[in-house]
C-alpha atoms as a PDB file:
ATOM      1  CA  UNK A   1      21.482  20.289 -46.568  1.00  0.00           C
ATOM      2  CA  UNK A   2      23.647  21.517 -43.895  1.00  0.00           C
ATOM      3  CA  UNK A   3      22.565  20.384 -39.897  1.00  0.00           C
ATOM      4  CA  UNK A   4      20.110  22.997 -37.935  1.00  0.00           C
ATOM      5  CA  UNK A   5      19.058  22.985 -34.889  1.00  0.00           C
ATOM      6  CA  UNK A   6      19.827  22.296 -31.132  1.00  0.00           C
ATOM      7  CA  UNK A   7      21.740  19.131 -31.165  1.00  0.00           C
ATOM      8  CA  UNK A   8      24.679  18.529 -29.221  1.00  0.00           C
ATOM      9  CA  UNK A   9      27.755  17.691 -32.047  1.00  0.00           C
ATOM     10  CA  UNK A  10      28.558  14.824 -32.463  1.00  0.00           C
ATOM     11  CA  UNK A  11      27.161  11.560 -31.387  1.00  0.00           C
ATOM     12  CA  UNK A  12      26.595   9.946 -28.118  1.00  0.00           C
ATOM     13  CA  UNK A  13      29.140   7.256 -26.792  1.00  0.00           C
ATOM     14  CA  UNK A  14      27.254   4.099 -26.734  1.00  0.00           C
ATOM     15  CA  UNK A  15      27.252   3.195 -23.757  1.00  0.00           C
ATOM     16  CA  UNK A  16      25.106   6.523 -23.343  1.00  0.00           C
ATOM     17  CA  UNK A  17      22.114   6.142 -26.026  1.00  0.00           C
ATOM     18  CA  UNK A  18      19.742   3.016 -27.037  1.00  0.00           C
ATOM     19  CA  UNK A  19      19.270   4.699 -30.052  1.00  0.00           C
ATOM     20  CA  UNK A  20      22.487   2.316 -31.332  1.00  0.00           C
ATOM     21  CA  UNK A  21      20.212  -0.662 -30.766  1.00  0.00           C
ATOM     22  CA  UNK A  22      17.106   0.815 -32.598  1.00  0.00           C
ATOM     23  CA  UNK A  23      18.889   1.954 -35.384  1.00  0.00           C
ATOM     24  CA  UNK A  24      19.960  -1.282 -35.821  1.00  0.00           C
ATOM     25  CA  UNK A  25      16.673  -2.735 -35.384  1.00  0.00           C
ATOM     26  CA  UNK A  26      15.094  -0.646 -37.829  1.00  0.00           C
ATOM     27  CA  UNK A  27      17.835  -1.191 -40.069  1.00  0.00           C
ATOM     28  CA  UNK A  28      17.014  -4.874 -39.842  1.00  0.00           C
ATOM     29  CA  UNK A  29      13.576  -4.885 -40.012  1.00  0.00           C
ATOM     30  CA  UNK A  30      11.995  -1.721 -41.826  1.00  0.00           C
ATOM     31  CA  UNK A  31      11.814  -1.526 -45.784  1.00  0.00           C
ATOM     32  CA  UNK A  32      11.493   1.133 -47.738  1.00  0.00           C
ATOM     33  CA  UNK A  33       7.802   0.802 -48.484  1.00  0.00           C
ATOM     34  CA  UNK A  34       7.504   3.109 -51.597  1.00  0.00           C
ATOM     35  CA  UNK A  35       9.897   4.784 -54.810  1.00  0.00           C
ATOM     36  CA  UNK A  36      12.311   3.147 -56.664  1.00  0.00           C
ATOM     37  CA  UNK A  37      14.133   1.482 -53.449  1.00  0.00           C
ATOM     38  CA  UNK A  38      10.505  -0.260 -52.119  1.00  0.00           C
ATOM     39  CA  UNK A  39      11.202  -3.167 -50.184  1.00  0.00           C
ATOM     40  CA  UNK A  40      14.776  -2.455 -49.785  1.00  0.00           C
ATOM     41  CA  UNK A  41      15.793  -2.025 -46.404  1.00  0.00           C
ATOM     42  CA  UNK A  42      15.439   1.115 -44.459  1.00  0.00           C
ATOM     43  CA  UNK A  43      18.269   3.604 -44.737  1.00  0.00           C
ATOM     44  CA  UNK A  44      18.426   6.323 -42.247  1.00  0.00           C
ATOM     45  CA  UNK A  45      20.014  10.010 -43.369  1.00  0.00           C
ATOM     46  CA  UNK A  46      22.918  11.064 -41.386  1.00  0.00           C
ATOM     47  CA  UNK A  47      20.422  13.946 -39.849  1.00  0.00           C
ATOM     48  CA  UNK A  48      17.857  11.081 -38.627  1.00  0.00           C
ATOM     49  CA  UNK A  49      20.871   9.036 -37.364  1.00  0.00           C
ATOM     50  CA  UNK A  50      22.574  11.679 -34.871  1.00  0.00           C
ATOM     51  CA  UNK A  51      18.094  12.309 -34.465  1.00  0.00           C
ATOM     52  CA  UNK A  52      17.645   8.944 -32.872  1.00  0.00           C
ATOM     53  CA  UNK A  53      21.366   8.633 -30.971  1.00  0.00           C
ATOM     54  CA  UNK A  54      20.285  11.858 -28.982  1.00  0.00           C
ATOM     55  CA  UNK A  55      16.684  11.378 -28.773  1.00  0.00           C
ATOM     56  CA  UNK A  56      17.770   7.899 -26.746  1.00  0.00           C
ATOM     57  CA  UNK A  57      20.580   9.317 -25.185  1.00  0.00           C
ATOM     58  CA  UNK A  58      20.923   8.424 -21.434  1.00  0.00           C
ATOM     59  CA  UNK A  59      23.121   9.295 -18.679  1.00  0.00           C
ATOM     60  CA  UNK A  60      25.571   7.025 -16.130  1.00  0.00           C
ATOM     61  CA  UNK A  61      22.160   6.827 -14.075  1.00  0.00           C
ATOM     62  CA  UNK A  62      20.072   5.542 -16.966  1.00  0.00           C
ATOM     63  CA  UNK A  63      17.701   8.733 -16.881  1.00  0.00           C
ATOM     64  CA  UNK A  64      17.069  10.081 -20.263  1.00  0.00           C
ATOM     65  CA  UNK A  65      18.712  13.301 -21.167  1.00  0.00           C
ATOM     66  CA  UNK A  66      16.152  14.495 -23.295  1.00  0.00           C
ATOM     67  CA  UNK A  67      12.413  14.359 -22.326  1.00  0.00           C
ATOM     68  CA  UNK A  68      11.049  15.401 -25.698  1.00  0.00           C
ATOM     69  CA  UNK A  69      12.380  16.454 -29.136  1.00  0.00           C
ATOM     70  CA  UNK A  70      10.634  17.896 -31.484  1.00  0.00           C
ATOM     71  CA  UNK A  71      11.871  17.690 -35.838  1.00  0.00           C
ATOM     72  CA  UNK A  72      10.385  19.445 -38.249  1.00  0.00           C
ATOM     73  CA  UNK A  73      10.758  18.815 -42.167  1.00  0.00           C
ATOM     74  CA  UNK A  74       8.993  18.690 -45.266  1.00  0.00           C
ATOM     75  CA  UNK A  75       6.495  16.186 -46.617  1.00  0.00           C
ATOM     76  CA  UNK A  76       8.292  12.803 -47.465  1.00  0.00           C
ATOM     77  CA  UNK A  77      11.537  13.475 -45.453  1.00  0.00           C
ATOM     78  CA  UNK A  78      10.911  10.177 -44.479  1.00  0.00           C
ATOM     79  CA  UNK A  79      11.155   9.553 -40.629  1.00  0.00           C
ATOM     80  CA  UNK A  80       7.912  10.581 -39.132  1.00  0.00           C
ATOM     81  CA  UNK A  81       6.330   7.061 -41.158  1.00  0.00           C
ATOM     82  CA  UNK A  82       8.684   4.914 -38.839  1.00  0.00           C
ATOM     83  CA  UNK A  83       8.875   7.162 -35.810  1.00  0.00           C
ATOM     84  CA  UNK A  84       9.036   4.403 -32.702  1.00  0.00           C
ATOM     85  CA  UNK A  85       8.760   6.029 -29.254  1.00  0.00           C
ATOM     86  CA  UNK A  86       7.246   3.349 -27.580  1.00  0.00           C
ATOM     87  CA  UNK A  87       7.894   1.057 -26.525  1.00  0.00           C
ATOM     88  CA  UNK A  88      11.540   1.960 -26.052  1.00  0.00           C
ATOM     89  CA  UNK A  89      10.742   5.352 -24.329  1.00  0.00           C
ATOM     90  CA  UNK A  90       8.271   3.645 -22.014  1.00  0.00           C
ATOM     91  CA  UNK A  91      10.969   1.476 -20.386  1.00  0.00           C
ATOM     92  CA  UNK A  92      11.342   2.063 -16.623  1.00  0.00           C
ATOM     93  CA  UNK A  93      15.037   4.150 -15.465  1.00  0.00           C
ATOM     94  CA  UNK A  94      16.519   0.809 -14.192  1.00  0.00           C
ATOM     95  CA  UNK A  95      15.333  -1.329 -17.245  1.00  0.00           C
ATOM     96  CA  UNK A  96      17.391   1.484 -19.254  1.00  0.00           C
ATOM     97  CA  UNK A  97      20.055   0.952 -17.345  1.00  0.00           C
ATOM     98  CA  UNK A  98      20.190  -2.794 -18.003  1.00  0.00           C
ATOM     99  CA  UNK A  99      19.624  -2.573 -21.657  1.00  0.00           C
ATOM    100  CA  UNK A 100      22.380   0.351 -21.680  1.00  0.00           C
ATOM    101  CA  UNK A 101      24.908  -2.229 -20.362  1.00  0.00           C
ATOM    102  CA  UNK A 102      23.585  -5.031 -21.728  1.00  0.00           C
ATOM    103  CA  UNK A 103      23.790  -3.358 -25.859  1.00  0.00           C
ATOM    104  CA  UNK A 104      27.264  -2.064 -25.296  1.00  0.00           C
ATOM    105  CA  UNK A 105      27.305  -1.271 -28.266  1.00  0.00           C
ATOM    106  CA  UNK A 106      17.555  18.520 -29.007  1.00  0.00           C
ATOM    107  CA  UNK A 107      15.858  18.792 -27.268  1.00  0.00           C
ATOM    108  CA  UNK A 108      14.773  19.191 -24.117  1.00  0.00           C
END
């Protein structure tokens, strides 16, 4: 399915998103919990991966670029069971900042 939408091409840099760091959490610590992959671990579509690296993106300040996003797709597209705002969105600008240097690893 080819890529719709608003979002920027690409991917972040990142030391501009904390969506690096949740992916990887997720990727760690979410299975599959139904079909023929249950209780394999989570794999993310390259659509839901570029998602999360811009939904998280931040700038050289810390602020979030993005203050909402919004994804629409059909039944079973998978994300929306594992969808993880908080607490991640909840952190204050400078904790952001500190876990943006720290990881070094559309919105609107």
């Amino acid at each position: 399915m080819p890529l719709t939408g608003n979002m920027p091409p690409g991917v972040p840099h990142p030391t501009r998103s904390l969506g690096y760091g949740i992916i990887r959490w997720c990727q760690r610590y979410i299975l599959q919990p139904d079909g023929e992959n249950a209780g394999m671990p989570w794999k993310f579509s390259s659509e839901q991966l570029r998602f999360v690296l811009w939904l998280y993106a931040i700038d050289e300040n810390g602020r979030w670029l993005y203050r909402s996003a919004a994804l629409r797709r059909a039944k079973g597209w998978g994300l929306a069971r594992h969808l993880f705002l908080p607490p991640w969105r909840s952190l204050s600008s400078s904790g952001l900042a500190a876990s943006a240097t720290s990881t070094k690893t559309a919105f609107r």
